[in-house]
N, C-alpha and C. Protein backbone atom coordinates (compact mmCIF):
# COMPACT_ATOMS: atom_id res chain seq x y z
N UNK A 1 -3.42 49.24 12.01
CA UNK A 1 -2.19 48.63 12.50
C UNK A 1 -2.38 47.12 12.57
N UNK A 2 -1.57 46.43 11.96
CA UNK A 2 -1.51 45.10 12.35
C UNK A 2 -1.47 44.40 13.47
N UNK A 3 -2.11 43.14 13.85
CA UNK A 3 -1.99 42.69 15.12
C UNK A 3 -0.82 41.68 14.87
N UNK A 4 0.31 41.37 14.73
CA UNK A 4 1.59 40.55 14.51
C UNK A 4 1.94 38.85 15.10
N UNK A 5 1.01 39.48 16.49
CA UNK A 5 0.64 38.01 17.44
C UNK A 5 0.05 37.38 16.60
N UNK A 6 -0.90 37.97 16.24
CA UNK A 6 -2.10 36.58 15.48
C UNK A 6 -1.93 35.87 14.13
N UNK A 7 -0.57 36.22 13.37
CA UNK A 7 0.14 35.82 12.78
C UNK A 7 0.68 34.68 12.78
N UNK A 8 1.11 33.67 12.28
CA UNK A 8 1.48 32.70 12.14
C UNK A 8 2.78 32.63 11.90
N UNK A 9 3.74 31.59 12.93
CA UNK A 9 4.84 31.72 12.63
C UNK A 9 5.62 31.56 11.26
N UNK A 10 6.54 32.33 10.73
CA UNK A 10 7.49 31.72 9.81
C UNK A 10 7.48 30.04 9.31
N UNK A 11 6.89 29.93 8.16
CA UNK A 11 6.70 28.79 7.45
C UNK A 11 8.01 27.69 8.08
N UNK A 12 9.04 28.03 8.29
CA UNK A 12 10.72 27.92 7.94
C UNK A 12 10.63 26.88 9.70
N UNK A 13 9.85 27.46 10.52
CA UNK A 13 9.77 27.21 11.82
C UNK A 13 9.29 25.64 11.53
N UNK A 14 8.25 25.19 11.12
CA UNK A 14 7.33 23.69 10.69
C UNK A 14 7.90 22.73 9.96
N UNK A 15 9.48 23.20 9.18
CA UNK A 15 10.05 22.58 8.33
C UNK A 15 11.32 22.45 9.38
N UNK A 16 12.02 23.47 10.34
CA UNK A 16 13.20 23.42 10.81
C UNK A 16 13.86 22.24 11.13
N UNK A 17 12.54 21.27 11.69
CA UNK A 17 13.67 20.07 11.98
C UNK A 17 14.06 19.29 10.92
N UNK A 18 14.15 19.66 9.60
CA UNK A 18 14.58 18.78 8.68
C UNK A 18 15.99 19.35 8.68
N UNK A 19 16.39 20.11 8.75
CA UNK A 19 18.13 20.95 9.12
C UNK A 19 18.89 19.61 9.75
N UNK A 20 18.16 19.09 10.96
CA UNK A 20 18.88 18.50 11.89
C UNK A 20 18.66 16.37 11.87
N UNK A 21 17.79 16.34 10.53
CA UNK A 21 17.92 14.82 10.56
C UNK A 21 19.41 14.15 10.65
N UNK A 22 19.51 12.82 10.73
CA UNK A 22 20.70 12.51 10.55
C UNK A 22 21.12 11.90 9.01
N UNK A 23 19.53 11.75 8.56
CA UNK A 23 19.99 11.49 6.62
C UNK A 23 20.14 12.68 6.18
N UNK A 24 19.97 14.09 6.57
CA UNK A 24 20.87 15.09 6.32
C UNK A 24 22.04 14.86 4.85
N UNK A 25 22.10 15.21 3.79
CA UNK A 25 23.49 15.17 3.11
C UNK A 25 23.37 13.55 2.59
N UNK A 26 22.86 13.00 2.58
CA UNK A 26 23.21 11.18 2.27
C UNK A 26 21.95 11.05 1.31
N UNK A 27 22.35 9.96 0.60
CA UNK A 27 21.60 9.80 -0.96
C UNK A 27 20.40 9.03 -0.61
N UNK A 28 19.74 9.74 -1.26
CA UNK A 28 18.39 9.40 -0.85
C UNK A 28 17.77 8.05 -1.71
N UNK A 29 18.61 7.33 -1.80
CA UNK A 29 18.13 5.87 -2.24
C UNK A 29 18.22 4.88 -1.14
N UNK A 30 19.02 5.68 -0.17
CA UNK A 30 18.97 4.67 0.74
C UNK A 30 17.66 4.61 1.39
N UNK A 31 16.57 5.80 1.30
CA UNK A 31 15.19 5.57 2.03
C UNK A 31 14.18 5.58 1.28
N UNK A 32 14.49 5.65 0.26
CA UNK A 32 13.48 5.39 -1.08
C UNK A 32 13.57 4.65 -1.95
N UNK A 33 13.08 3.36 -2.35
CA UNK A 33 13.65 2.22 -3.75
C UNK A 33 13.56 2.17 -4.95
N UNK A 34 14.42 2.07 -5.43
CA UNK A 34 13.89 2.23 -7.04
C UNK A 34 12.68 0.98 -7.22
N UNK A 35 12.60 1.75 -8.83
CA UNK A 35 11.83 0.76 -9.46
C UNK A 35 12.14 -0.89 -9.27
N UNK A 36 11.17 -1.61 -9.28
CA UNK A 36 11.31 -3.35 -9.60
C UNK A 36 12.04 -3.75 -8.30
N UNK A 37 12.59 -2.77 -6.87
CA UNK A 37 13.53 -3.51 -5.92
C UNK A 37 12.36 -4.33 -4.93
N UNK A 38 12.91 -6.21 -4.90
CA UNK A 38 11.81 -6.33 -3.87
C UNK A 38 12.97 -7.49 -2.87
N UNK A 39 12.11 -8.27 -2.10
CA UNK A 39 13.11 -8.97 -1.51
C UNK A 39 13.71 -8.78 -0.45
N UNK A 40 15.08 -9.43 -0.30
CA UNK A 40 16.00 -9.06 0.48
C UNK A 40 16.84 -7.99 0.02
N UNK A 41 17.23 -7.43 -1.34
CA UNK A 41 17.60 -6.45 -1.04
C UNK A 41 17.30 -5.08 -0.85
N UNK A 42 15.99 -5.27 -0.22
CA UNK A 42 14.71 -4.29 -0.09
C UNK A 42 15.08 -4.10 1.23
N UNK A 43 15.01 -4.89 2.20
CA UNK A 43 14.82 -5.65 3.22
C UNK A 43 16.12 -4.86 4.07
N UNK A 44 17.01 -5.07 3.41
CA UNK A 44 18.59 -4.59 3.34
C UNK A 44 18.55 -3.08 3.71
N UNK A 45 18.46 -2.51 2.20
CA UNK A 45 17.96 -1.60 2.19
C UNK A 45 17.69 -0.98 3.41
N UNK A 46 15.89 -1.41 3.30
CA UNK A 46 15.31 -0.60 4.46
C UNK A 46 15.64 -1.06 5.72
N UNK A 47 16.40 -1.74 6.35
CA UNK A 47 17.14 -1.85 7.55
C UNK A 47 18.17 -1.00 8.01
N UNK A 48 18.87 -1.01 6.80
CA UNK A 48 20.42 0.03 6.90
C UNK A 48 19.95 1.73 6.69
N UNK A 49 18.59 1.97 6.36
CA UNK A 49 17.81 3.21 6.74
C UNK A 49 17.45 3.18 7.79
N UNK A 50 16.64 2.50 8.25
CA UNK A 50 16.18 2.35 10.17
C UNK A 50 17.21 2.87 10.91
N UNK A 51 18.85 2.58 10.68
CA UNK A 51 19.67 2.27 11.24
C UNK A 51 20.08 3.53 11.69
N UNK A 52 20.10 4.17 10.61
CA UNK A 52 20.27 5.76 10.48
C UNK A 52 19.47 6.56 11.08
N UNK A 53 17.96 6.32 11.00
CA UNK A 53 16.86 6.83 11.85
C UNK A 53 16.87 6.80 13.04
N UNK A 54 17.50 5.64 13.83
CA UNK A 54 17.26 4.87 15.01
C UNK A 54 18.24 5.82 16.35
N UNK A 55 19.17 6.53 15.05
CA UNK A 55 20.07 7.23 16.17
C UNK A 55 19.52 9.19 15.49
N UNK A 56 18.50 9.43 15.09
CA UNK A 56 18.16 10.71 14.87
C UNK A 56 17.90 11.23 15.53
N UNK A 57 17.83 12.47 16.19
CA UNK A 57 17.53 12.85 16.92
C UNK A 57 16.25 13.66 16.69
N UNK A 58 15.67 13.61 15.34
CA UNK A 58 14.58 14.26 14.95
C UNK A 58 13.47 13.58 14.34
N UNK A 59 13.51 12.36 14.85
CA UNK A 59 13.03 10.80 14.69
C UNK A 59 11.43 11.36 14.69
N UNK A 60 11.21 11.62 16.25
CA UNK A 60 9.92 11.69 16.19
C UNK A 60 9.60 13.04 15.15
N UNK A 61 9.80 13.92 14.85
CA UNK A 61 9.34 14.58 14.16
C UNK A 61 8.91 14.50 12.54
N UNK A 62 9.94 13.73 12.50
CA UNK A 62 10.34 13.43 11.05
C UNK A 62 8.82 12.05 10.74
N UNK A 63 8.82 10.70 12.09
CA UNK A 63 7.62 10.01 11.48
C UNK A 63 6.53 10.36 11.45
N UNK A 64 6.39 11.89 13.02
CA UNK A 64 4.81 12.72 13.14
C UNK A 64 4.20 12.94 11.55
N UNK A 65 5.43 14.14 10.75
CA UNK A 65 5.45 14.35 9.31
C UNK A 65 5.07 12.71 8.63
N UNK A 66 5.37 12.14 8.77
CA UNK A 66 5.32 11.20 7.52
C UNK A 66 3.83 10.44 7.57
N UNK A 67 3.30 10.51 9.01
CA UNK A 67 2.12 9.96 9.26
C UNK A 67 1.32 10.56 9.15
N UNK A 68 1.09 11.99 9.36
CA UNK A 68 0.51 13.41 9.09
C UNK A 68 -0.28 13.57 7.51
N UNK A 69 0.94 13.60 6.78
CA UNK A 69 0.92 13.74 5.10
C UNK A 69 0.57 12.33 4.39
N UNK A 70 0.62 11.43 5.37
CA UNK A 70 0.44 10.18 4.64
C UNK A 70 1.34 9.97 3.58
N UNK A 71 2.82 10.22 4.27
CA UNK A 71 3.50 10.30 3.16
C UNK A 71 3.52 8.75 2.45
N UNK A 72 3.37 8.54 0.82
CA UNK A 72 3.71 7.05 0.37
C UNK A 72 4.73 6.24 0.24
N UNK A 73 6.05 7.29 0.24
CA UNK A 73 7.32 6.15 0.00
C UNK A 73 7.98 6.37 0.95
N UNK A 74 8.88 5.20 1.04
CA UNK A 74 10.26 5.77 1.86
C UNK A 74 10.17 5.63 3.37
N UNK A 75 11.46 5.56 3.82
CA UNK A 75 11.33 5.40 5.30
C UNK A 75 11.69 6.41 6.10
N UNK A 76 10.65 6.80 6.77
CA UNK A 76 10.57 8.61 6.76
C UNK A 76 10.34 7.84 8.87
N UNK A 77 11.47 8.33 9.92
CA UNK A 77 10.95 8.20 11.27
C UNK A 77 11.29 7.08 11.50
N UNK A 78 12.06 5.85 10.71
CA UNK A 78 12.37 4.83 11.03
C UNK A 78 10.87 3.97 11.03
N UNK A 79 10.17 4.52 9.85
CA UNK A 79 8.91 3.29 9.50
C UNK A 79 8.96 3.38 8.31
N UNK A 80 9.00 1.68 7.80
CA UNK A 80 8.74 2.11 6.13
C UNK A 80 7.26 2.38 5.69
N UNK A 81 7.08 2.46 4.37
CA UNK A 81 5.74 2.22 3.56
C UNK A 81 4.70 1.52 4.70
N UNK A 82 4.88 0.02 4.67
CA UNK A 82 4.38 -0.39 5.16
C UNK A 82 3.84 -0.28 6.54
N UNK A 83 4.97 -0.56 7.48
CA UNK A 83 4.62 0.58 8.77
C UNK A 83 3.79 1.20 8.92
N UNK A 84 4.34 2.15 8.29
CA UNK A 84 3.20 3.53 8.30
C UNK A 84 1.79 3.31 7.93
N UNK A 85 1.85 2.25 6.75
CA UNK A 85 0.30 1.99 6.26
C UNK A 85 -0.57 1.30 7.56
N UNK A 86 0.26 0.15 8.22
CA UNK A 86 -0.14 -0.50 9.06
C UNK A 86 -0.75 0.58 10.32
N UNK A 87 0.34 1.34 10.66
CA UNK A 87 0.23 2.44 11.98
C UNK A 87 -1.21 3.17 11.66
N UNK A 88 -1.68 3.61 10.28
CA UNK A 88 -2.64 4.59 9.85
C UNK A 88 -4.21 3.75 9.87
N UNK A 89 -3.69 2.55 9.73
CA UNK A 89 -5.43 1.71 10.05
C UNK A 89 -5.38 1.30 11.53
N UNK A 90 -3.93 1.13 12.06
CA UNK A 90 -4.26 0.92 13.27
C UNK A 90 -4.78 1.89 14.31
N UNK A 91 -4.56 3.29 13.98
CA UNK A 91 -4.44 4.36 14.66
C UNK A 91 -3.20 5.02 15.58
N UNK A 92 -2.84 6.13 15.12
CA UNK A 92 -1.12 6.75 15.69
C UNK A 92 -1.64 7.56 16.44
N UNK A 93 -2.55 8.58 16.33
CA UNK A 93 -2.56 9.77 16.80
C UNK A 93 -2.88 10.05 18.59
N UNK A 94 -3.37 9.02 19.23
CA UNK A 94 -2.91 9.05 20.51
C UNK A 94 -1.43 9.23 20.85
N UNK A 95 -0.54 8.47 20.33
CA UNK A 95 0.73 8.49 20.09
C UNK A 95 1.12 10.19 19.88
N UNK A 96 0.61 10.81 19.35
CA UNK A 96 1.49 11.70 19.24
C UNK A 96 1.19 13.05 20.52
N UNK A 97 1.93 14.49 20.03
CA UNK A 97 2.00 15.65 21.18
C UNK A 97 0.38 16.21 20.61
N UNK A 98 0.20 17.18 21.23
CA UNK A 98 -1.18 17.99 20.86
C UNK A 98 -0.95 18.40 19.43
N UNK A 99 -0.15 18.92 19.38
CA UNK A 99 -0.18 19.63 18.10
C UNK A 99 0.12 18.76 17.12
N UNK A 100 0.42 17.51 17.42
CA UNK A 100 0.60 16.45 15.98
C UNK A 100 1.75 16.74 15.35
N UNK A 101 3.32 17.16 16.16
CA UNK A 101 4.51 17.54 15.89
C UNK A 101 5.23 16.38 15.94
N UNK A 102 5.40 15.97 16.72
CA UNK A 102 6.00 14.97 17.74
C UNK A 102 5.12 13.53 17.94
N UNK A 103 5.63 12.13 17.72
CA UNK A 103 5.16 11.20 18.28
C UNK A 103 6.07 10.49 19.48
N UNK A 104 5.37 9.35 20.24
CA UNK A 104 6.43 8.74 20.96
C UNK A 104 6.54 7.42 19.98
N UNK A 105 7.34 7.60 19.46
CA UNK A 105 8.22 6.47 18.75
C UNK A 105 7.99 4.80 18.78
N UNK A 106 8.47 4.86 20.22
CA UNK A 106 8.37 3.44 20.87
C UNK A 106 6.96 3.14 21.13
N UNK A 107 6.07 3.68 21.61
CA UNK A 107 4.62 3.43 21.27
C UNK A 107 4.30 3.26 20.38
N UNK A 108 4.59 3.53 19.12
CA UNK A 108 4.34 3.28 17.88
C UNK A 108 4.65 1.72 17.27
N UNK A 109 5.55 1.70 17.74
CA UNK A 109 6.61 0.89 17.87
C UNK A 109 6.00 -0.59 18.56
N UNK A 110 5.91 -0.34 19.71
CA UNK A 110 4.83 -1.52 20.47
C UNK A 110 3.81 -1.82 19.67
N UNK A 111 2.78 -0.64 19.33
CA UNK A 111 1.73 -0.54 18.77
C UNK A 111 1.86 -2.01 17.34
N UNK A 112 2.97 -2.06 16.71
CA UNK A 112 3.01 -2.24 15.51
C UNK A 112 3.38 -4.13 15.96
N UNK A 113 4.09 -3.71 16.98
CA UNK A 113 4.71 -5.13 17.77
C UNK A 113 3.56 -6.08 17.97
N UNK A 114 2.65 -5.54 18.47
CA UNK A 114 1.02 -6.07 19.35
C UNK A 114 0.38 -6.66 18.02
N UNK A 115 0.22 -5.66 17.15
CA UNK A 115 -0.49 -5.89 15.62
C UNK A 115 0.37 -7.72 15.21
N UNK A 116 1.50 -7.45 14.93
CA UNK A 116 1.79 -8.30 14.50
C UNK A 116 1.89 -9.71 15.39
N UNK A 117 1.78 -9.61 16.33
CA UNK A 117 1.52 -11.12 17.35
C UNK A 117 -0.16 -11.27 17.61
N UNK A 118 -0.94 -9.94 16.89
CA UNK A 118 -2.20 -10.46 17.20
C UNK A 118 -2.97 -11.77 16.70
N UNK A 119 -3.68 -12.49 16.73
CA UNK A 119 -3.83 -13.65 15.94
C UNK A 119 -4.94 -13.40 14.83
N UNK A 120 -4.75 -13.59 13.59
CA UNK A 120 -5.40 -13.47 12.44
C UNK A 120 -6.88 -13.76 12.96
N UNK A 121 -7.94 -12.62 12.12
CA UNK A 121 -9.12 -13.05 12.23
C UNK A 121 -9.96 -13.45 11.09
């Protein structure tokens, strides 16, 4: 007889909060750039994505994922590329829940704030 507990939940469960982002349905150029885009209308761009992120309600889950996988493009949690690259040498994972589901955002957030007023060494 099978033991069912010791089973692992439904794959569908680890992915669920992508159902409930708020880029949901919206073209995904707005968080990913094409080829050759740099600049301000990069800049643009990835602001008017933040913007969208900023009111998600699946924010933290969505940057836990993106910091997790090391994802490379795109502004995944309201951090772009960079962000994220920055967050991953700086260290996130205090920031996040036990299980590495969930981060607190705004710690991240500070975190990235502090970095950038630190003074060059």
């Amino acid at each position: 007889m099978a033991h069912f507990r010791r089973l692992p939940g439904p794959i569908a469960d680890v992915w669920d909060w992508q159902h409930h982002g708020a880029c949901k349905g919206r073209d995904s150029l707005q968080f990913f750039h094409p080829d050759g885009e740099r600049g301000s209308s990069r800049g643009r761009r990835e602001s008017a994505a933040k913007q969208v992120c900023n009111r998600c309600p699946v924010r933290s889950e969505c940057a836990a994922h993106a910091l997790t996988t090391r994802e490379p493009y795109g502004v995944w949690g309201g951090f772009t590329e960079h962000e994220r690259h920055q967050l991953l040498q700086l260290g996130w994972r205090e920031c996040a829940d036990r299980r590495g589901e969930r981060v607190d955002v705004q710690r991240l957030e500070a975190r990235l704030s502090e970095d950038v007023s630190a003074p060059a060494r």
